[in-house]
PDB file of N, CA and C in Angstrom:
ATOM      1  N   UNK A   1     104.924  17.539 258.016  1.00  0.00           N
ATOM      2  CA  UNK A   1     106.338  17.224 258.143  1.00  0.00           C
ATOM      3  C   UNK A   1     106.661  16.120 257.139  1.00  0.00           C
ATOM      4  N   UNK A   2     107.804  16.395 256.422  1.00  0.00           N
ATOM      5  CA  UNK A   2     108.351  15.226 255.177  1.00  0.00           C
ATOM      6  C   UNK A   2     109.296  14.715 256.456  1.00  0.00           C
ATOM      7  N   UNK A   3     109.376  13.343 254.930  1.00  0.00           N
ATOM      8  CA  UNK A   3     110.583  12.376 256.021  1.00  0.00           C
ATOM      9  C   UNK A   3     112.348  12.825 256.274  1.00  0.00           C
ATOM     10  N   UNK A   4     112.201  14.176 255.821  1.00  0.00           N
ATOM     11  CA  UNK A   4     113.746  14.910 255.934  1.00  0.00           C
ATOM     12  C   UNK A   4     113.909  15.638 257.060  1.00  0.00           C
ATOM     13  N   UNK A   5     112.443  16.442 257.173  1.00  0.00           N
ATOM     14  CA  UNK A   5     112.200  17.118 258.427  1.00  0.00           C
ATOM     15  C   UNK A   5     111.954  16.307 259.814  1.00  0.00           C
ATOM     16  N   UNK A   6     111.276  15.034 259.082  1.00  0.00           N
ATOM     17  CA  UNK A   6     111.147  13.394 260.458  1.00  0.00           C
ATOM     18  C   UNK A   6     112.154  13.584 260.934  1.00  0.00           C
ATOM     19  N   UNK A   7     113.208  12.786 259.820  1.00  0.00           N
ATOM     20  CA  UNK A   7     114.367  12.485 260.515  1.00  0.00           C
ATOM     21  C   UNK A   7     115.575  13.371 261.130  1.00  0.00           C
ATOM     22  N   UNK A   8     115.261  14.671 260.433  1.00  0.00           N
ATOM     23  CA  UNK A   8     116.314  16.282 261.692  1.00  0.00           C
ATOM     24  C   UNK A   8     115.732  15.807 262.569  1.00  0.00           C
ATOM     25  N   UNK A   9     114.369  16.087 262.870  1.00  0.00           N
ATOM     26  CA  UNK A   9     113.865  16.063 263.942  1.00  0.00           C
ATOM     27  C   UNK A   9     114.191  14.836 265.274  1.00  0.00           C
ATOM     28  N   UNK A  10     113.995  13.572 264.873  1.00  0.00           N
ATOM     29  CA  UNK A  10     114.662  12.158 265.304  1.00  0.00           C
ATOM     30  C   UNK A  10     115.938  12.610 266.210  1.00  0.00           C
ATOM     31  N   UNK A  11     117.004  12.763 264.888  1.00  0.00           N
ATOM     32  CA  UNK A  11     118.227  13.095 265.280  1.00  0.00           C
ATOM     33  C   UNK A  11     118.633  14.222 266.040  1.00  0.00           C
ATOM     34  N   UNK A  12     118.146  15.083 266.101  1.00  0.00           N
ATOM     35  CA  UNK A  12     118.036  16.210 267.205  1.00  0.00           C
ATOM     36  C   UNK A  12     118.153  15.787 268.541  1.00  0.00           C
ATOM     37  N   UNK A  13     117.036  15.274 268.670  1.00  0.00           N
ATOM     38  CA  UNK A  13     116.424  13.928 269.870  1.00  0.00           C
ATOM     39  C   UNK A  13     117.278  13.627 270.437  1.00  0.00           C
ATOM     40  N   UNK A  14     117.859  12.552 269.405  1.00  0.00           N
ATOM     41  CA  UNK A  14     119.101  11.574 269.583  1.00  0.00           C
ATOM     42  C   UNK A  14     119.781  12.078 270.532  1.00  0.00           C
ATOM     43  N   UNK A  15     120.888  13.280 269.610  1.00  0.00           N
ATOM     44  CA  UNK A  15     121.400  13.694 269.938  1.00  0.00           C
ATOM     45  C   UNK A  15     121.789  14.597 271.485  1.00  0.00           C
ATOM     46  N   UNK A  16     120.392  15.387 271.372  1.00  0.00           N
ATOM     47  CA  UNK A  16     120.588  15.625 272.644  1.00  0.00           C
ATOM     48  C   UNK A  16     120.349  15.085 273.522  1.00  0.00           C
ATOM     49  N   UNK A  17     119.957  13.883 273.909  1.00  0.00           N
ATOM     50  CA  UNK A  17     119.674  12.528 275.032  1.00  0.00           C
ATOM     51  C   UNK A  17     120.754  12.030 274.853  1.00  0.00           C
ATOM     52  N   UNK A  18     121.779  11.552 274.317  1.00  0.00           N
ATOM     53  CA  UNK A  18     123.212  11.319 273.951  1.00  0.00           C
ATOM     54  C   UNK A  18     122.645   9.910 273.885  1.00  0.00           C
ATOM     55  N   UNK A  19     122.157   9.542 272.778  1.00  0.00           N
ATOM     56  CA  UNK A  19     121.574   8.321 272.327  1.00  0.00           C
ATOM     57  C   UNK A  19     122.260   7.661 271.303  1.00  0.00           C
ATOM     58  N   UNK A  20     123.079   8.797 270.516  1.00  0.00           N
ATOM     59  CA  UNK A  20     123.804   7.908 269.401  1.00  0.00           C
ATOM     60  C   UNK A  20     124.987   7.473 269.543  1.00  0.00           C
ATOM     61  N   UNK A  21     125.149   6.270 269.577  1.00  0.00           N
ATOM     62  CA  UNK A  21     126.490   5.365 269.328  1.00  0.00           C
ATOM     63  C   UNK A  21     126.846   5.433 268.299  1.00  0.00           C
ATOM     64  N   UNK A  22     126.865   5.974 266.900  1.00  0.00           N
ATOM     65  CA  UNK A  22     127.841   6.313 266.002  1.00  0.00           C
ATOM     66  C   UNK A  22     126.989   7.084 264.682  1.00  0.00           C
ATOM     67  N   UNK A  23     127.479   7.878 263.782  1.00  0.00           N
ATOM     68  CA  UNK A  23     126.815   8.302 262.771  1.00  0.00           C
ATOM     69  C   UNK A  23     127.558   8.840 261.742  1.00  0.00           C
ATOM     70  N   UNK A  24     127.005   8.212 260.461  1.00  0.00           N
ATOM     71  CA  UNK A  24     128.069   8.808 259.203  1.00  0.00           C
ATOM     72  C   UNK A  24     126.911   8.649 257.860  1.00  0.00           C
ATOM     73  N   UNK A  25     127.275   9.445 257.058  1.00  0.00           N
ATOM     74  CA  UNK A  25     126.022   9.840 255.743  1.00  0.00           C
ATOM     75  C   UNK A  25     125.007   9.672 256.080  1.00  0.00           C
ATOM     76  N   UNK A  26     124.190  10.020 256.363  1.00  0.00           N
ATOM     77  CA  UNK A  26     122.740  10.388 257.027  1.00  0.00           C
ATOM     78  C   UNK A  26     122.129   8.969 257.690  1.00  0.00           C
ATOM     79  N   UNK A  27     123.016   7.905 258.170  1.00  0.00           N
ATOM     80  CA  UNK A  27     122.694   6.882 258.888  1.00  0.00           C
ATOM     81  C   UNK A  27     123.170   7.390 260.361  1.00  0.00           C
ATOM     82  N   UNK A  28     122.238   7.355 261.401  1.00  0.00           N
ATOM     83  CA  UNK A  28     122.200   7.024 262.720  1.00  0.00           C
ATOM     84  C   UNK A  28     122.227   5.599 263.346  1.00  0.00           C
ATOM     85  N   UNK A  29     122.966   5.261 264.333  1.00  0.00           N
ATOM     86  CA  UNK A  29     122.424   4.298 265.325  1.00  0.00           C
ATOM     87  C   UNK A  29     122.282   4.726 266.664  1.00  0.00           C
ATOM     88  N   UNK A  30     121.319   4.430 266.595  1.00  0.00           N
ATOM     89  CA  UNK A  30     120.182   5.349 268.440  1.00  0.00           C
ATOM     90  C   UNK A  30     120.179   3.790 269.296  1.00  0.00           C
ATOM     91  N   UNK A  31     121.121   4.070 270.347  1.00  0.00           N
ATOM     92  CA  UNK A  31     121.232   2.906 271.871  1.00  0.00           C
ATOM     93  C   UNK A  31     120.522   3.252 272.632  1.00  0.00           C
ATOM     94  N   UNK A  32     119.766   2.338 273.047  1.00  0.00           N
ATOM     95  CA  UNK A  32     118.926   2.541 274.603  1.00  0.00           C
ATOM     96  C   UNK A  32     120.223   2.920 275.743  1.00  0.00           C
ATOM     97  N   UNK A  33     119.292   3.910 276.727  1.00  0.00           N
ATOM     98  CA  UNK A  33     120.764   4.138 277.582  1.00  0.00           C
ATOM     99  C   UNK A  33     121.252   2.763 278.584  1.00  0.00           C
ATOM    100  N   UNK A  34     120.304   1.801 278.667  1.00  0.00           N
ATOM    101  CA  UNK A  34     120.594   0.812 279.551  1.00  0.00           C
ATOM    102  C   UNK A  34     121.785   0.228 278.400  1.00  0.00           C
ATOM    103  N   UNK A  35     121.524  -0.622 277.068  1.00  0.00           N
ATOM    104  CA  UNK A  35     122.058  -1.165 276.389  1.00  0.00           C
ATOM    105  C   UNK A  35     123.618  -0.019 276.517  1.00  0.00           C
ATOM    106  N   UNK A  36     123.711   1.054 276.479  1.00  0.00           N
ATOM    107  CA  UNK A  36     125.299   1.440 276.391  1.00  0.00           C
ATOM    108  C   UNK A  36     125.963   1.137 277.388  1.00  0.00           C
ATOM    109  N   UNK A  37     125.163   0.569 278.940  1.00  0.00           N
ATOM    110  CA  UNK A  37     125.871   0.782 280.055  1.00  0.00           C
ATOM    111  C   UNK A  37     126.019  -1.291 279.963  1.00  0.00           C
ATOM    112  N   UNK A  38     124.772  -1.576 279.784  1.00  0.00           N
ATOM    113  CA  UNK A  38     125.527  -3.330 278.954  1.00  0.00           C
ATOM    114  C   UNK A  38     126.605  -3.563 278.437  1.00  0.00           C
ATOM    115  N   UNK A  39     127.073  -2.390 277.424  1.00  0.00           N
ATOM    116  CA  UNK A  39     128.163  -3.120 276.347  1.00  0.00           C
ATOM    117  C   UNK A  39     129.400  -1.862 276.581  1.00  0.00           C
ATOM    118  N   UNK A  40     129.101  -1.425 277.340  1.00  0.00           N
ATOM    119  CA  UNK A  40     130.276  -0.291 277.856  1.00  0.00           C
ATOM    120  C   UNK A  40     130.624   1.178 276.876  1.00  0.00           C
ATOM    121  N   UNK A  41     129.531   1.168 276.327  1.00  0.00           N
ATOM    122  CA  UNK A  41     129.544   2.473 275.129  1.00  0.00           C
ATOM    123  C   UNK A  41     129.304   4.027 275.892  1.00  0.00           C
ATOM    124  N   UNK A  42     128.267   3.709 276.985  1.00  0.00           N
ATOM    125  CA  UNK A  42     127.815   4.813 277.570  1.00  0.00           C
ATOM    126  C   UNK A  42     128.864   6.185 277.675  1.00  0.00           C
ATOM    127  N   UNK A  43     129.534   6.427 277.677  1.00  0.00           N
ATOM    128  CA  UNK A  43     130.724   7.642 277.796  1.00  0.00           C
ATOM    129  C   UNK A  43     130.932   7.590 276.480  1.00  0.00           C
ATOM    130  N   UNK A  44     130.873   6.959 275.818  1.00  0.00           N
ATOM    131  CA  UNK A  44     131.403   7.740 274.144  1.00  0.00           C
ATOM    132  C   UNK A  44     130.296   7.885 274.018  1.00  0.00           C
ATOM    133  N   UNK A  45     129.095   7.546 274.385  1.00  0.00           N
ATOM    134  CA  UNK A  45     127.821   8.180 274.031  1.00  0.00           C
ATOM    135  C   UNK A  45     127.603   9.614 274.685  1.00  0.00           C
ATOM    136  N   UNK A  46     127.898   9.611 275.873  1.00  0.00           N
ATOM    137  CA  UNK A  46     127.619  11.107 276.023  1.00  0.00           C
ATOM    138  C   UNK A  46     129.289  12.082 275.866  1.00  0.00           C
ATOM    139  N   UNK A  47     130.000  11.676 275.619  1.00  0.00           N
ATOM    140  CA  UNK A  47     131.305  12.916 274.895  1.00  0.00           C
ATOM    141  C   UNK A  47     130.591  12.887 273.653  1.00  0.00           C
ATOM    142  N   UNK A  48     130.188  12.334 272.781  1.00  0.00           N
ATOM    143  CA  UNK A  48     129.919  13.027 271.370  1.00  0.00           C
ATOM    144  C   UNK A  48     128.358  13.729 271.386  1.00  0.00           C
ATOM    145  N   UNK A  49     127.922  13.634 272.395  1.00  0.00           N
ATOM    146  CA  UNK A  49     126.884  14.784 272.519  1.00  0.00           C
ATOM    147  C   UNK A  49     127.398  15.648 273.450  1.00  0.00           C
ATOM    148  N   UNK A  50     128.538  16.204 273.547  1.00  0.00           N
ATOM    149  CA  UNK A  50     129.165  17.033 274.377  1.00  0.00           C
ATOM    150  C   UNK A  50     128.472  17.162 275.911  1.00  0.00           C
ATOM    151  N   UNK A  51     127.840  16.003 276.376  1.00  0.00           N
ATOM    152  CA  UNK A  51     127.508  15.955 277.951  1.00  0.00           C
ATOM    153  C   UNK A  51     129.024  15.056 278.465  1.00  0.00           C
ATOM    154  N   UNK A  52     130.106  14.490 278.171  1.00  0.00           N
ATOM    155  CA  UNK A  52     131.094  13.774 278.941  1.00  0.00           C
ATOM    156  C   UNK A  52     132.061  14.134 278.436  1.00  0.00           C
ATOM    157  N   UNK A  53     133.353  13.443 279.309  1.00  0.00           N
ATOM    158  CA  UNK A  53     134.815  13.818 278.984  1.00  0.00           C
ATOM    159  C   UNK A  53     134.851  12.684 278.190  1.00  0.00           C
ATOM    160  N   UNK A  54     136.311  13.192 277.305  1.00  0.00           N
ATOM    161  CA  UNK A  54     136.530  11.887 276.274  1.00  0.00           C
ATOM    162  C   UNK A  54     136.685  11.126 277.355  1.00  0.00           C
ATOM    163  N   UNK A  55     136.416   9.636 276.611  1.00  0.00           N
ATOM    164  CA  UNK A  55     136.413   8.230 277.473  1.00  0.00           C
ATOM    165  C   UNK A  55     137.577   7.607 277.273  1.00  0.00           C
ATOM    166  N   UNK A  56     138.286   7.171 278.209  1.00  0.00           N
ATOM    167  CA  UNK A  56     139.520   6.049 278.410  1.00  0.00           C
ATOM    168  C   UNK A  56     138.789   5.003 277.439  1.00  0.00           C
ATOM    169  N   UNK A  57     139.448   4.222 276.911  1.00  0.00           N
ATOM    170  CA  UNK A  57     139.176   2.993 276.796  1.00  0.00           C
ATOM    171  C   UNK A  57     139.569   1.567 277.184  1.00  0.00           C
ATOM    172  N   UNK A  58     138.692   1.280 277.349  1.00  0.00           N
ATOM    173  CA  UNK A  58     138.976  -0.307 278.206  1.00  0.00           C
ATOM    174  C   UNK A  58     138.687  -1.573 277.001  1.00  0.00           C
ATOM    175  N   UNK A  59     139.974  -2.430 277.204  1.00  0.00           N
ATOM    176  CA  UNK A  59     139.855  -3.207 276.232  1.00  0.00           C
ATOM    177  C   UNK A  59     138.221  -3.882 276.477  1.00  0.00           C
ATOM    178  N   UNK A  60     137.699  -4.342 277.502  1.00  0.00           N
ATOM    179  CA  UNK A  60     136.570  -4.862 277.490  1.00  0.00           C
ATOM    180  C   UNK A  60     135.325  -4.116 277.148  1.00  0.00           C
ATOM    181  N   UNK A  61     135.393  -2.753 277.220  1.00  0.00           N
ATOM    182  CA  UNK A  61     134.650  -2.172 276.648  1.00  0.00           C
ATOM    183  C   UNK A  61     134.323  -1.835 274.990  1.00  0.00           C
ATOM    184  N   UNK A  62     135.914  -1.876 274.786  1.00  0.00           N
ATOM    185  CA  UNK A  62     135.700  -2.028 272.905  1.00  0.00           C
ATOM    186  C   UNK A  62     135.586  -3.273 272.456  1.00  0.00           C
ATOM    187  N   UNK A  63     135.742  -4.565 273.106  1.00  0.00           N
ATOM    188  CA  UNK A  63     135.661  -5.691 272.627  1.00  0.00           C
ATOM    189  C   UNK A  63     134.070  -5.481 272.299  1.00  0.00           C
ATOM    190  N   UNK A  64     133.569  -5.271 273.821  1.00  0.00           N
ATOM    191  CA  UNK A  64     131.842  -4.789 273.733  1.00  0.00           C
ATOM    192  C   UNK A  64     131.199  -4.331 272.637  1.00  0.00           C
ATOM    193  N   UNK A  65     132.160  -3.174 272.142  1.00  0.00           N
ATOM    194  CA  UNK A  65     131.635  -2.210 271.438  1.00  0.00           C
ATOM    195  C   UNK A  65     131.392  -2.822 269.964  1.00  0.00           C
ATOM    196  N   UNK A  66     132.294  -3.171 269.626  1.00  0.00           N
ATOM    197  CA  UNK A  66     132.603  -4.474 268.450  1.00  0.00           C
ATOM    198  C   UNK A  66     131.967  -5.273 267.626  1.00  0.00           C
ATOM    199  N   UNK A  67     131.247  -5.734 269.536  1.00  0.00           N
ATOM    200  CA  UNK A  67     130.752  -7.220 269.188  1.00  0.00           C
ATOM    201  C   UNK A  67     129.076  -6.580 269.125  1.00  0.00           C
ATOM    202  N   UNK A  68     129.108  -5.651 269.612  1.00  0.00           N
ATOM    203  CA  UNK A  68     127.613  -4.830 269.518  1.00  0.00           C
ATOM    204  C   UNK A  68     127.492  -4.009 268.294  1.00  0.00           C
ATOM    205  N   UNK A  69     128.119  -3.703 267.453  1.00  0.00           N
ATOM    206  CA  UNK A  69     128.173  -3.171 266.136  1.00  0.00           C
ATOM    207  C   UNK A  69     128.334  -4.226 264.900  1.00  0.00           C
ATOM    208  N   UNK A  70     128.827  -5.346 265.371  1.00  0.00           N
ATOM    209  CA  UNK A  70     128.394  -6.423 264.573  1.00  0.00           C
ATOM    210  C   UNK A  70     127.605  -6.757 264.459  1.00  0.00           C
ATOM    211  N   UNK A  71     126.655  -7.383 265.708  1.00  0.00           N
ATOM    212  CA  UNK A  71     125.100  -7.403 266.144  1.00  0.00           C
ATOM    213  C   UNK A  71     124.282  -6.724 265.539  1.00  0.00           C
ATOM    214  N   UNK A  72     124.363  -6.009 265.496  1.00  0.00           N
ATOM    215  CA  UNK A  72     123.620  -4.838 264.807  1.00  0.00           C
ATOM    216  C   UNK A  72     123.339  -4.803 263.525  1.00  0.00           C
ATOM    217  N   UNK A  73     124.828  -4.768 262.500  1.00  0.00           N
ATOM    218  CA  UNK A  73     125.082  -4.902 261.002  1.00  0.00           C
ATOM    219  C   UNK A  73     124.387  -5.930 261.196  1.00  0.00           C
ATOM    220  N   UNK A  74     124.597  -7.295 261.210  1.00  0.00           N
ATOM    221  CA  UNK A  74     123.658  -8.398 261.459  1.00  0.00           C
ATOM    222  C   UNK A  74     122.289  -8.118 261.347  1.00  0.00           C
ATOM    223  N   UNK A  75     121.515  -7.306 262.259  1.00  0.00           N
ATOM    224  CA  UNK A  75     120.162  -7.232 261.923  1.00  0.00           C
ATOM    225  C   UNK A  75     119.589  -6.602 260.992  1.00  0.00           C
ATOM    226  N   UNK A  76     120.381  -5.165 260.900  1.00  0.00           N
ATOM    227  CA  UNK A  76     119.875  -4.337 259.582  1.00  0.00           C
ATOM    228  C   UNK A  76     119.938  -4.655 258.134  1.00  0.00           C
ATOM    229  N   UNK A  77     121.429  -5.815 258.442  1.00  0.00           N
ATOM    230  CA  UNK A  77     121.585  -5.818 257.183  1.00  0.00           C
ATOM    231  C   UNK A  77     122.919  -5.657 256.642  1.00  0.00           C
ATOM    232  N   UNK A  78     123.439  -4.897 256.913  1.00  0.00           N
ATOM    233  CA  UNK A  78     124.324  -4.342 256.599  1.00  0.00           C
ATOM    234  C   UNK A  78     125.572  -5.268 255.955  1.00  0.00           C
TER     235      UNK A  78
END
């Protein structure tokens, strides 16, 4: 297996565990399911793996969401 076939494979995963909190040009970010239910992501995590209904949003939940995608850029780098 090359690292193209790794990473389908990864993202497959992801995906169907409804693990990803967001994805665009072949970058993933994969949430632990505890951490989505921490920062209030969990329902947009599972509507975009087609296991939930779209999610209401709650201002405290996107503040969450926000401040956890900053966090993040922060560590990777970004």
């Amino acid at each position: 297996m090359d690292r193209e076939e790794a990473f389908d494979h990864i993202a497959r995963i992801a995906a169907e565990h409804a693990l990803i909190a967001k994805g665009f040009g072949g970058l993933i970010t994969i949430v632990h399911p505890q951490a989505q239910r921490q920062f209030g992501i969990e329902d947009r995590c599972l509507y975009m793996a087609g296991q939930g209904e779209f999610p209401g949003v709650s201002p405290v939940a996107d503040t969450k969401y926000k401040h956890t995608e900053a966090s993040a850029s922060a560590v990777i780098g970004d």
